[in-house]
Protein backbone atom coordinates (compact mmCIF):
# COMPACT_ATOMS: atom_id res chain seq x y z
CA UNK A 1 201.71 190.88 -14.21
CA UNK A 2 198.75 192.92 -13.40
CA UNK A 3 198.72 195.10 -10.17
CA UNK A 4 195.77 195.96 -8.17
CA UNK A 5 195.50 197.96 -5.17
CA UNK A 6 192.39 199.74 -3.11
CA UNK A 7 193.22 203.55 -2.56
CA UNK A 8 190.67 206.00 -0.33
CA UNK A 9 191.21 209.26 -1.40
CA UNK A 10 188.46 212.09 -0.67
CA UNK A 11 185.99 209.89 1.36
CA UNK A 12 185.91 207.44 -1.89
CA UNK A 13 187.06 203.93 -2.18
CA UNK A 14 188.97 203.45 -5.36
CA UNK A 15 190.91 200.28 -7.18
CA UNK A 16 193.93 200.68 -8.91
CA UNK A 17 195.00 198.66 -11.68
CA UNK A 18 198.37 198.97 -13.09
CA UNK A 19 199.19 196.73 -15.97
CA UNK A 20 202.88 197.73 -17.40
CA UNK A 21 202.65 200.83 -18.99
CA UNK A 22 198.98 201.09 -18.58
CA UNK A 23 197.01 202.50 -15.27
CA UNK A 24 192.99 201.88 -14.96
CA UNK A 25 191.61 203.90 -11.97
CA UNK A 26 187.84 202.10 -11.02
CA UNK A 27 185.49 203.51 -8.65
CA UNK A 28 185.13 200.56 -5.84
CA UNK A 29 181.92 199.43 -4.30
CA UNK A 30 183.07 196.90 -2.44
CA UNK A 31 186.69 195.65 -2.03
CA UNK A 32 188.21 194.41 -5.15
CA UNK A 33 185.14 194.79 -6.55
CA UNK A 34 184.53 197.66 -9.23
CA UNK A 35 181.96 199.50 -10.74
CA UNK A 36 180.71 199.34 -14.24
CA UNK A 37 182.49 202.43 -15.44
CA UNK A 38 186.35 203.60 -15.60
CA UNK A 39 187.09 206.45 -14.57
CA UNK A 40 190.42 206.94 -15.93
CA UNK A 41 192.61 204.97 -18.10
CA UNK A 42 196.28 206.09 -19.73
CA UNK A 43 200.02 205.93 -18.90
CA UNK A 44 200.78 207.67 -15.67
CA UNK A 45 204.10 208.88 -13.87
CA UNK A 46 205.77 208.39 -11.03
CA UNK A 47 209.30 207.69 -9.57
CA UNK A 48 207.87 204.16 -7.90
CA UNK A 49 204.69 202.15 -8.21
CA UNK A 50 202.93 204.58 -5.55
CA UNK A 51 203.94 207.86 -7.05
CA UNK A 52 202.15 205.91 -10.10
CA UNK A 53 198.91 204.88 -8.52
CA UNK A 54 198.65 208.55 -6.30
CA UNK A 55 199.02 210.57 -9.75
CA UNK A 56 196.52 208.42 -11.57
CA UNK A 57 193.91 208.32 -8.40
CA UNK A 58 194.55 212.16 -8.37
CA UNK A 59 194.19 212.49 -11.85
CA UNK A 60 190.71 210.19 -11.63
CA UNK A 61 189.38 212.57 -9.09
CA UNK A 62 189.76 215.44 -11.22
CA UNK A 63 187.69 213.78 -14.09
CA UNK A 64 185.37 213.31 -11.17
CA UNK A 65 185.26 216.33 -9.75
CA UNK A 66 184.55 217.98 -13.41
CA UNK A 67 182.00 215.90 -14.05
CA UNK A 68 179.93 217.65 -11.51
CA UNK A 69 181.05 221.28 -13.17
CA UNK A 70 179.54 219.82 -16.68
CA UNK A 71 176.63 218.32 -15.75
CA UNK A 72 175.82 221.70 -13.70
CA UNK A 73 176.60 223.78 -16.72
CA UNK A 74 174.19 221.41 -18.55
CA UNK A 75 171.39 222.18 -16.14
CA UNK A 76 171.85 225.91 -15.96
CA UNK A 77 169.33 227.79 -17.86
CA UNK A 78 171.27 230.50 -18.31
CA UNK A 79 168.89 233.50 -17.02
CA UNK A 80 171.48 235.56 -15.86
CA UNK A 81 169.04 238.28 -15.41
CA UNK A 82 166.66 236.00 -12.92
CA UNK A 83 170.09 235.58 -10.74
CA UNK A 84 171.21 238.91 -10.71
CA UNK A 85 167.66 240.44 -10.67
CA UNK A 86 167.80 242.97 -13.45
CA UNK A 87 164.53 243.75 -14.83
């Protein structure tokens, strides 16, 4: 039996899917609805079905949240001198 459930968790709308051993954590656009792209997808702990789905939203969010740090470090040109202005 698969499990679904819609989680907001730092002003985003997520869906849950828990299938056995398996968790898939979705970005959602609308409810029940997801987006193209999975944002994380493993095994995840938890004492009870909610300590599952928190740890695995949390653990989505992180992914998330470093996406932003790489695609930063991507754009940086890496002029250290311009930013500290050393001549």
């Amino acid at each position: 039996m698969v499990l679904e459930k819609n989680v907001k968790f730092n002003n985003k709308d997520w869906l849950v899917r828990i299938d056995d051993y398996l968790v898939q954590v979705y970005f959602a656009d609308e409810l029940n609805k997801v987006s193209g792209n999975q944002i994380y997808g493993s095994s995840c702990y938890g004492d009870t079905l909610i300590d599952v789905c928190k740890n695995a939203v949390l653990r989505a969010n992180d992914i998330y949240a470093k996406s932003f740090d790489y695609e930063n470090f991507q754009k940086w040109d890496g002029n250290m001198d311009e930013e500290l202005n050393i001549r």
